[in-house]
PDB file of N, CA and C in Angstrom:
ATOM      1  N   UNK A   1      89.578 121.835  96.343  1.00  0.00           N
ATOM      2  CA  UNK A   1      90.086 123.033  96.999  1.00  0.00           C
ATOM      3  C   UNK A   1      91.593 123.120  96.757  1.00  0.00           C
ATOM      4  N   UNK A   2      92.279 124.188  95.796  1.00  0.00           N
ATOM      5  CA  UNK A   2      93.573 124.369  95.938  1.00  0.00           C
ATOM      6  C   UNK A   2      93.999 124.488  97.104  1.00  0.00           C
ATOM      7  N   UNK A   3      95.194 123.936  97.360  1.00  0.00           N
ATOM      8  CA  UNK A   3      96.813 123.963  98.191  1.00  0.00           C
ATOM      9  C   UNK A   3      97.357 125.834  97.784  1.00  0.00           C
ATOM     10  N   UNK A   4      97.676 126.240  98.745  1.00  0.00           N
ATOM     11  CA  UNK A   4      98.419 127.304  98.725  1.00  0.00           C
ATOM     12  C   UNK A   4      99.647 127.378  99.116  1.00  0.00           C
ATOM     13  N   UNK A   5     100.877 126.787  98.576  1.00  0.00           N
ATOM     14  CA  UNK A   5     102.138 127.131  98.360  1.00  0.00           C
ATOM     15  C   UNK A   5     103.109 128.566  97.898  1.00  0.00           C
ATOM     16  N   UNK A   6     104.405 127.905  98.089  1.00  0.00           N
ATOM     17  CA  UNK A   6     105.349 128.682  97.756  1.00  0.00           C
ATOM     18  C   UNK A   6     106.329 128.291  96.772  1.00  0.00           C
ATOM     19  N   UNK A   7     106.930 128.518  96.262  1.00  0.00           N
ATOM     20  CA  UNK A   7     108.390 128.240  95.399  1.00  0.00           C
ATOM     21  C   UNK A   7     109.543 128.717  95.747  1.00  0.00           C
ATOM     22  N   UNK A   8     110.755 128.466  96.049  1.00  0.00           N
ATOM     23  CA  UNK A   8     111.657 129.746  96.460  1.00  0.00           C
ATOM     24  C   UNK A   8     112.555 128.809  95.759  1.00  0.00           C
ATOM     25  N   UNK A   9     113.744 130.163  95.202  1.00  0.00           N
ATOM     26  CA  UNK A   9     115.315 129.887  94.533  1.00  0.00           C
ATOM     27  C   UNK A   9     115.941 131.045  94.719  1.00  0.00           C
ATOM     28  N   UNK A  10     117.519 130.808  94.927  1.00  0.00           N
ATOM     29  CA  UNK A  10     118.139 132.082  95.384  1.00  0.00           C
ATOM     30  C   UNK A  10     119.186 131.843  94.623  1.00  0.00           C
ATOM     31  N   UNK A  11     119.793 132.681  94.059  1.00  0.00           N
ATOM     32  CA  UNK A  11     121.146 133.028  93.380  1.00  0.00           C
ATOM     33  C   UNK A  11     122.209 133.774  94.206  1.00  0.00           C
ATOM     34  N   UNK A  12     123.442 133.788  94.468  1.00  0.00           N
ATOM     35  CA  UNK A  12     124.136 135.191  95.314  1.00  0.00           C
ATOM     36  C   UNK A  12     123.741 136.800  95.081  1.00  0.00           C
ATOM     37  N   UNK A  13     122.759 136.348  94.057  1.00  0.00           N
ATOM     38  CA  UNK A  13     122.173 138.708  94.082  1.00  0.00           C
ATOM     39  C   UNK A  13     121.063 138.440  93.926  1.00  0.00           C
ATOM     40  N   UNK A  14     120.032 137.226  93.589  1.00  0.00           N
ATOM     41  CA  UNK A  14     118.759 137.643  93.523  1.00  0.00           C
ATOM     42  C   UNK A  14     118.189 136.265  93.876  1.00  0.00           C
ATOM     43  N   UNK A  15     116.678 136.630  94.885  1.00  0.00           N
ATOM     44  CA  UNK A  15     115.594 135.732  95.962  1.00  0.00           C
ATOM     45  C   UNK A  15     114.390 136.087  94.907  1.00  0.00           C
ATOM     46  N   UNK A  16     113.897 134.565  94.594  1.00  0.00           N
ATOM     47  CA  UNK A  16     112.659 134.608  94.383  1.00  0.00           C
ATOM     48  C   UNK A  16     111.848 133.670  95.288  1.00  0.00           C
ATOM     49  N   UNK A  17     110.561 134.076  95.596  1.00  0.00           N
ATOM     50  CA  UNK A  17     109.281 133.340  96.142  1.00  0.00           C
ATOM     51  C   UNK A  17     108.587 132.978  95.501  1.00  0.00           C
ATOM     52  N   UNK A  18     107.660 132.712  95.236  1.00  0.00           N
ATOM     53  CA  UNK A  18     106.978 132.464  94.197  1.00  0.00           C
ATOM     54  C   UNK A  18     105.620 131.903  94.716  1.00  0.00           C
ATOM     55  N   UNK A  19     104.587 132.773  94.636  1.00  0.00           N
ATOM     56  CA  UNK A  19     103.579 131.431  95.538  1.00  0.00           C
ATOM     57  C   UNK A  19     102.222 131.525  94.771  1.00  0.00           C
ATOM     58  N   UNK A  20     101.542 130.310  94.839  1.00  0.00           N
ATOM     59  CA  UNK A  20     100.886 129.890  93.881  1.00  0.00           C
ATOM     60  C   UNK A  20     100.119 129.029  94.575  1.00  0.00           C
ATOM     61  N   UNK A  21      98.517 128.584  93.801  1.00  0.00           N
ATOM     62  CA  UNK A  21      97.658 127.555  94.269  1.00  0.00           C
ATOM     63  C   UNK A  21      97.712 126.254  93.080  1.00  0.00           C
ATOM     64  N   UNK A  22      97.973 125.364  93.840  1.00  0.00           N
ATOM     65  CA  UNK A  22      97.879 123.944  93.431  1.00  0.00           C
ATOM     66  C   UNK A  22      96.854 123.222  93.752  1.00  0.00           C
ATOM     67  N   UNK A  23      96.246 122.259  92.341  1.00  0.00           N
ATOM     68  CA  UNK A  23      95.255 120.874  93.137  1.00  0.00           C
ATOM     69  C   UNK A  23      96.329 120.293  94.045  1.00  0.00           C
ATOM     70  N   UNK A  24      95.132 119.450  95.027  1.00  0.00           N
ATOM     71  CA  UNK A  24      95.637 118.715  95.974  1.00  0.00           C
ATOM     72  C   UNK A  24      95.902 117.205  95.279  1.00  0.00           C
ATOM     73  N   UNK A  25      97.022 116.941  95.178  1.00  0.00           N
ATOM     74  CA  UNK A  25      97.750 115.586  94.853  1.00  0.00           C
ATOM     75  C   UNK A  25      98.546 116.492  94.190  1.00  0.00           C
ATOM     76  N   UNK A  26      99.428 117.294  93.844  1.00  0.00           N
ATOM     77  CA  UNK A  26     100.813 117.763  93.162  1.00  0.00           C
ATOM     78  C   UNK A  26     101.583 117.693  93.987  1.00  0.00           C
ATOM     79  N   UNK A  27     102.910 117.378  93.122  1.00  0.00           N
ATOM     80  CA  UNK A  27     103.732 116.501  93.622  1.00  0.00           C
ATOM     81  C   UNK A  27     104.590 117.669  93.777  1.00  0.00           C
ATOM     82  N   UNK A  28     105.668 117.771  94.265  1.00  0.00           N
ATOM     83  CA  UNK A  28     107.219 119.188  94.289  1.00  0.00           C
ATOM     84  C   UNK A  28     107.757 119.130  93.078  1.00  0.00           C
ATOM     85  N   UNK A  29     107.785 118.071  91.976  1.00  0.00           N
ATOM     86  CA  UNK A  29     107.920 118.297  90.848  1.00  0.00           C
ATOM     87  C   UNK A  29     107.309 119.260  90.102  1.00  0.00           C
ATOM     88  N   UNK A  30     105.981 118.906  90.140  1.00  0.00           N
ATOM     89  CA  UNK A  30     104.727 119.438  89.768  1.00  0.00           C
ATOM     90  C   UNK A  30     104.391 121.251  89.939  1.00  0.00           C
ATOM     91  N   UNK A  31     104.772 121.159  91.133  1.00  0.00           N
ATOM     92  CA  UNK A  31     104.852 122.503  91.570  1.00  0.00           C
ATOM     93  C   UNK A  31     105.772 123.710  90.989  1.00  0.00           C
ATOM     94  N   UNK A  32     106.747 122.609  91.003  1.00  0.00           N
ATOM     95  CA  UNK A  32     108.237 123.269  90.393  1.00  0.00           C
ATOM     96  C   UNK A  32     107.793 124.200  89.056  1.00  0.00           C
ATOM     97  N   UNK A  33     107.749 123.445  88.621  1.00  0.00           N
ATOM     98  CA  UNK A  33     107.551 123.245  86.953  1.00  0.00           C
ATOM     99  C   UNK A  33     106.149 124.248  86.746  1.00  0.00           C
ATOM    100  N   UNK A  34     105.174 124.159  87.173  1.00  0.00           N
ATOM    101  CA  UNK A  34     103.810 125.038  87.133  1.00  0.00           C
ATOM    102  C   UNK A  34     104.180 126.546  87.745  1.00  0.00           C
ATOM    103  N   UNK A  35     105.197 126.677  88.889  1.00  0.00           N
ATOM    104  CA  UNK A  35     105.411 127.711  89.429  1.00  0.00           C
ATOM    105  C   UNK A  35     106.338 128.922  87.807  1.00  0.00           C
ATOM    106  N   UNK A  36     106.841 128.313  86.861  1.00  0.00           N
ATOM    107  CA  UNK A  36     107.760 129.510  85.869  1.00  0.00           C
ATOM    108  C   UNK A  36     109.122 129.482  86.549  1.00  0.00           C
ATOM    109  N   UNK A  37     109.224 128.842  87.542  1.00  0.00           N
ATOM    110  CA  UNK A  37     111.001 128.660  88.243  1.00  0.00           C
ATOM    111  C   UNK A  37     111.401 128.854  87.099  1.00  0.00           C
ATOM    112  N   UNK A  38     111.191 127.629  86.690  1.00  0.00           N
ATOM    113  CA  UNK A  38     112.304 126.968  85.852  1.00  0.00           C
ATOM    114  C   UNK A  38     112.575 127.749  84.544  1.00  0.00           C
ATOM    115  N   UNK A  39     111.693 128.458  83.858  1.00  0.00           N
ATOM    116  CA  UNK A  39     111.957 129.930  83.016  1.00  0.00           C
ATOM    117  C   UNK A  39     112.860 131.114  83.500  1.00  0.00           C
ATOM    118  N   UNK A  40     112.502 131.188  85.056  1.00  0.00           N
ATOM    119  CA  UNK A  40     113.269 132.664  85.172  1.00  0.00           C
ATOM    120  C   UNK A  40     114.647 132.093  85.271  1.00  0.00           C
ATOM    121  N   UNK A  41     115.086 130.987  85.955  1.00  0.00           N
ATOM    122  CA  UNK A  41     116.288 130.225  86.060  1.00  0.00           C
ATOM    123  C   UNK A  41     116.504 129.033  85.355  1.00  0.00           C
ATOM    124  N   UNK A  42     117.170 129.493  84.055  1.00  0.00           N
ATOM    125  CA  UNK A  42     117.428 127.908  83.220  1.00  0.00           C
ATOM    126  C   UNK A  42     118.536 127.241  83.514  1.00  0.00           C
ATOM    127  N   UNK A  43     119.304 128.007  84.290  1.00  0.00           N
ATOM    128  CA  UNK A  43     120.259 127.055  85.270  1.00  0.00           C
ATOM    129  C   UNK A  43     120.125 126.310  85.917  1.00  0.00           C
ATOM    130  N   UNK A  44     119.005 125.784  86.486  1.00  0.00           N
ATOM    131  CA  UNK A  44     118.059 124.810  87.087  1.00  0.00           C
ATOM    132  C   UNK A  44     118.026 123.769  86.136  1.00  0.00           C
ATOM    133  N   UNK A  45     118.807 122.724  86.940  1.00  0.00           N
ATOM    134  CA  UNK A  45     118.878 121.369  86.794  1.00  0.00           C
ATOM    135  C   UNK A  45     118.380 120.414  87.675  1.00  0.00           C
ATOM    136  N   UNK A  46     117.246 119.993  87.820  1.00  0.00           N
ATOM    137  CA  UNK A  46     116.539 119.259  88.944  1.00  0.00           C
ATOM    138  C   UNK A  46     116.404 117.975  88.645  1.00  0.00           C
ATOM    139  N   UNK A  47     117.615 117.568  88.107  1.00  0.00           N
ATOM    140  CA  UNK A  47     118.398 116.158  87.717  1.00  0.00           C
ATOM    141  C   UNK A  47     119.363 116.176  88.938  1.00  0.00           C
ATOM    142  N   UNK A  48     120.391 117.582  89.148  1.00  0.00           N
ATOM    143  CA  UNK A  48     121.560 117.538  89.926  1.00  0.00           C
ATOM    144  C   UNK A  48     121.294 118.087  91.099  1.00  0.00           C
ATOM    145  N   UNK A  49     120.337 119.054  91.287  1.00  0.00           N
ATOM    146  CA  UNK A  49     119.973 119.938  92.184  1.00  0.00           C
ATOM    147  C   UNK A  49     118.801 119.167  93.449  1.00  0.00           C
ATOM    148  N   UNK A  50     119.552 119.289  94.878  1.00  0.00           N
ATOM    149  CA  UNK A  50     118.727 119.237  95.205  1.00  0.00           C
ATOM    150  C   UNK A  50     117.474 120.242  95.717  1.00  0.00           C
ATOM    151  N   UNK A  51     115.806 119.343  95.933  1.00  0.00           N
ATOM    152  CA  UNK A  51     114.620 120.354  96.413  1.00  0.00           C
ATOM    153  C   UNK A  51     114.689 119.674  98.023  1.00  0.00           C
ATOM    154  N   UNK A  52     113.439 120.662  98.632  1.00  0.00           N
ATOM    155  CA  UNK A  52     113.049 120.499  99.569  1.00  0.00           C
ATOM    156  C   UNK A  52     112.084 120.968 100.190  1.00  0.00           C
ATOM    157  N   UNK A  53     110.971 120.969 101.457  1.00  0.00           N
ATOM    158  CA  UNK A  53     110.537 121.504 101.743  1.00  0.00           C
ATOM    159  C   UNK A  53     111.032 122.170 103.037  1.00  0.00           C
ATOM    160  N   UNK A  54     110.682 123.109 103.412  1.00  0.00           N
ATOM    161  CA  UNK A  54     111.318 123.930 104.398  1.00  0.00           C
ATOM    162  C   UNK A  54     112.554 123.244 105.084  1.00  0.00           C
ATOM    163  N   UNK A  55     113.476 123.333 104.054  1.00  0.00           N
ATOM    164  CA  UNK A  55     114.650 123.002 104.722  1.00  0.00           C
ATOM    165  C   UNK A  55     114.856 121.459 105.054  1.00  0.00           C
ATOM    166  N   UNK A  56     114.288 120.839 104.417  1.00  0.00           N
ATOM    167  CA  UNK A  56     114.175 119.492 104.538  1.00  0.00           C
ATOM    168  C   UNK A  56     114.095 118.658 103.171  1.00  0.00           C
ATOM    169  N   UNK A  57     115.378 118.041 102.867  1.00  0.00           N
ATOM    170  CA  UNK A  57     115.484 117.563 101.309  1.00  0.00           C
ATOM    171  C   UNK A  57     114.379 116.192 101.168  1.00  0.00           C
ATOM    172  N   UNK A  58     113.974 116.526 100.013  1.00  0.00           N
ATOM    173  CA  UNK A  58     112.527 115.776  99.875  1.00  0.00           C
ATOM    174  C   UNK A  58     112.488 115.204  98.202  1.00  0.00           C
ATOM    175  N   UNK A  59     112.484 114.303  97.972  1.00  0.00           N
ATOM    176  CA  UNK A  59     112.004 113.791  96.343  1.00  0.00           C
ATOM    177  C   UNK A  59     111.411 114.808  95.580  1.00  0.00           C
ATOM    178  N   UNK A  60     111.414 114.922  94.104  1.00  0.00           N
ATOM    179  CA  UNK A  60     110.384 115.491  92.979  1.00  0.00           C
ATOM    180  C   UNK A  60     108.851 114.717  93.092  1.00  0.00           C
ATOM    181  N   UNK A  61     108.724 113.469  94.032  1.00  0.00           N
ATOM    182  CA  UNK A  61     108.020 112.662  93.735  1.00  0.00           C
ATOM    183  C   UNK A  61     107.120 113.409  94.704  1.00  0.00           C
ATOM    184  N   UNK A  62     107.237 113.835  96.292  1.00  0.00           N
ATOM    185  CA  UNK A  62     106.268 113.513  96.794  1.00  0.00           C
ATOM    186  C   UNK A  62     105.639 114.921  97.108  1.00  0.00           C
ATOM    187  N   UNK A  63     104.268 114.450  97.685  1.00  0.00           N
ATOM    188  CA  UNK A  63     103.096 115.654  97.400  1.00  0.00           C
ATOM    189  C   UNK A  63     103.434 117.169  98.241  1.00  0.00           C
ATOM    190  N   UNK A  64     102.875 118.230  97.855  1.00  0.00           N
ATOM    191  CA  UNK A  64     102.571 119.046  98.649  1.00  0.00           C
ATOM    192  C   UNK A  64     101.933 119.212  99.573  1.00  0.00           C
ATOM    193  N   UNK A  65     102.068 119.897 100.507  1.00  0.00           N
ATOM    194  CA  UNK A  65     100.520 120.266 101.289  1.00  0.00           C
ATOM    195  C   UNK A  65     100.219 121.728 101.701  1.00  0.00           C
ATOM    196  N   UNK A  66      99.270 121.936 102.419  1.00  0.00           N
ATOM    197  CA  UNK A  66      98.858 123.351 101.934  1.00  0.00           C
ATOM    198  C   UNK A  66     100.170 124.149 103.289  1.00  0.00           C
ATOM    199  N   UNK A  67      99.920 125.278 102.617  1.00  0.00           N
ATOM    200  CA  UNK A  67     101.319 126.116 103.149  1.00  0.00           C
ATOM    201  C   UNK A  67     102.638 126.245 102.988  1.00  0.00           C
ATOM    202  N   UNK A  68     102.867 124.588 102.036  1.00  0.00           N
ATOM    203  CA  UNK A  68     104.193 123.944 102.101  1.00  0.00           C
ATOM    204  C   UNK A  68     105.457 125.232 101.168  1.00  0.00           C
ATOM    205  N   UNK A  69     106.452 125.630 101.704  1.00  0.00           N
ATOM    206  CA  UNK A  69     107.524 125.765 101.053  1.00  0.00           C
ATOM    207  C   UNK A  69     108.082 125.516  99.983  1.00  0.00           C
ATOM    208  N   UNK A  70     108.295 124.912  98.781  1.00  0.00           N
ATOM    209  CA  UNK A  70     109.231 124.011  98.173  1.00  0.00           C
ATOM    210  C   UNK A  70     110.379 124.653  97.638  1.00  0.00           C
ATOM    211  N   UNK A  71     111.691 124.379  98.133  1.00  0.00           N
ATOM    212  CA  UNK A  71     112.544 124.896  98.053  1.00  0.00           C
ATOM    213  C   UNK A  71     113.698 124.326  97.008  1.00  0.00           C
ATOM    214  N   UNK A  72     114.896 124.729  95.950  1.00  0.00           N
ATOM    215  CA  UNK A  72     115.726 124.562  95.033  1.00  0.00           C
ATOM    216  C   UNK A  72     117.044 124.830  95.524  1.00  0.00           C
ATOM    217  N   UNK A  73     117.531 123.993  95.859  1.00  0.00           N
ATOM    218  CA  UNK A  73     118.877 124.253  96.218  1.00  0.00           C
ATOM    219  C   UNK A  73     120.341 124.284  95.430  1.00  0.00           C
ATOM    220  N   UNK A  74     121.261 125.446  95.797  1.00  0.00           N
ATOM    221  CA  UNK A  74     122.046 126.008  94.352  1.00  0.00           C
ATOM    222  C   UNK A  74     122.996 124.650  94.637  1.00  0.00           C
ATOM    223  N   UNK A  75     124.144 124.186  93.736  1.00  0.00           N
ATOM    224  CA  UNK A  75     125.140 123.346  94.463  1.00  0.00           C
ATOM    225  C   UNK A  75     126.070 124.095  95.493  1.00  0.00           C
ATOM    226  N   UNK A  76     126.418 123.514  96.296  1.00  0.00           N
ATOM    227  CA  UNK A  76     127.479 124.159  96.979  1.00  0.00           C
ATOM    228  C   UNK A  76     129.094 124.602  96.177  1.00  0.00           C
ATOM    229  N   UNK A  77     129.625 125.233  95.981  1.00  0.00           N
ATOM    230  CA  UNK A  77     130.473 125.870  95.230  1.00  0.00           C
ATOM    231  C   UNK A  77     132.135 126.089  95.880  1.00  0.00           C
ATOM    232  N   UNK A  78     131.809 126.049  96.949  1.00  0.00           N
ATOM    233  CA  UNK A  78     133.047 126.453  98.351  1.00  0.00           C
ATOM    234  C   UNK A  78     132.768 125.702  99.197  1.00  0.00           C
ATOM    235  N   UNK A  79     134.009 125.181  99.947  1.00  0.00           N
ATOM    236  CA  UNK A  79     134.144 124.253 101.436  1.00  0.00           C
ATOM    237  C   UNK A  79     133.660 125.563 101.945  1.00  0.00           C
ATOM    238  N   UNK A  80     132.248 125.255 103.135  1.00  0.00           N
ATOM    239  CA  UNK A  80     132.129 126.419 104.243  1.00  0.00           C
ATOM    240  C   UNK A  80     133.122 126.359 105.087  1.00  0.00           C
ATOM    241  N   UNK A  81     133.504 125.141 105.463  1.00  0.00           N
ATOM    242  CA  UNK A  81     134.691 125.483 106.390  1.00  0.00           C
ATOM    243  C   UNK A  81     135.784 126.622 106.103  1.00  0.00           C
ATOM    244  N   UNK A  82     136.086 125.838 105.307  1.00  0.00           N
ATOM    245  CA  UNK A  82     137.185 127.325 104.028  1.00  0.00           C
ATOM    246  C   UNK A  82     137.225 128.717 104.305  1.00  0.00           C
ATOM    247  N   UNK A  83     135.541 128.906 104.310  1.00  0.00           N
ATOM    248  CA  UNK A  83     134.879 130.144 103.679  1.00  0.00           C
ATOM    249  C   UNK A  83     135.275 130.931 105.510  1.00  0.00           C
ATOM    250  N   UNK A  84     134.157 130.260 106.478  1.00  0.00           N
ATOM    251  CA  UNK A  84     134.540 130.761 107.450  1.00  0.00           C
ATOM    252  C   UNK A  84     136.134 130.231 108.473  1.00  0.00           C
ATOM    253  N   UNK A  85     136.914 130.068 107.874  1.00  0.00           N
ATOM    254  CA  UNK A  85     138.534 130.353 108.512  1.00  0.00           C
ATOM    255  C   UNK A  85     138.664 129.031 109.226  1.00  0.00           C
ATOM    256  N   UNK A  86     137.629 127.955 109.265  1.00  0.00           N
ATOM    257  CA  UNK A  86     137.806 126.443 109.990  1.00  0.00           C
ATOM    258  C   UNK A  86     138.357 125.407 109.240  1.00  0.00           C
ATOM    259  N   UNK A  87     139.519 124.866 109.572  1.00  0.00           N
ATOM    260  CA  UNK A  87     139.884 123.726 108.702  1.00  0.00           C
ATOM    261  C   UNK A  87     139.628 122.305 109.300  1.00  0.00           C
ATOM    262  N   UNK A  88     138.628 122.324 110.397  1.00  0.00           N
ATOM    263  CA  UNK A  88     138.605 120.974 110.975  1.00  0.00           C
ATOM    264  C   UNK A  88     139.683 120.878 112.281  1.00  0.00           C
ATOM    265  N   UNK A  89     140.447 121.766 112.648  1.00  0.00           N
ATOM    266  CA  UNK A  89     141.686 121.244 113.406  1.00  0.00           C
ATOM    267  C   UNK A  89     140.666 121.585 115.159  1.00  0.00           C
TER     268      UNK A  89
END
């Protein structure tokens, strides 16, 4: 029985989802890679980048499960502090 997942990656102008059925034992690697992410975004480096599932950073290694999220995270680019006017003081 396929797993029914998602894929998501966001750029600053454009959100993709991506959702798709997987056998059960695929891994977030697995998913990654079967989902076409990695075609529409070849900026995707999932050497440097971290994944996750709903918001929760997670290995390439470990499995999906059904419903699961798997999420690509961009690098951070800007101190948020910076961004919103906080310098720590």
């Amino acid at each position: 029985m396929p797993l029914h997942i998602g894929v998501a990656y966001a750029t600053a102008t454009r959100q993709v989802w991506l959702k798709l059925d997987v056998p059960d034992g695929t891994t977030v690697g697995e998913a990654i890679a079967r989902s076409g992410i990695l075609a529409q975004f070849p900026e995707i480096d999932l050497d440097a980048q971290k994944v996750g599932v709903f918001g929760k950073v997670t290995p390439l290694t470990a499995k999906v499960a059904e419903g699961d999220r798997v999420e690509i995270y961009r690098p951070i680019t800007a101190d948020p502090a910076t961004i919103l006017g906080r310098d720590g003081d």
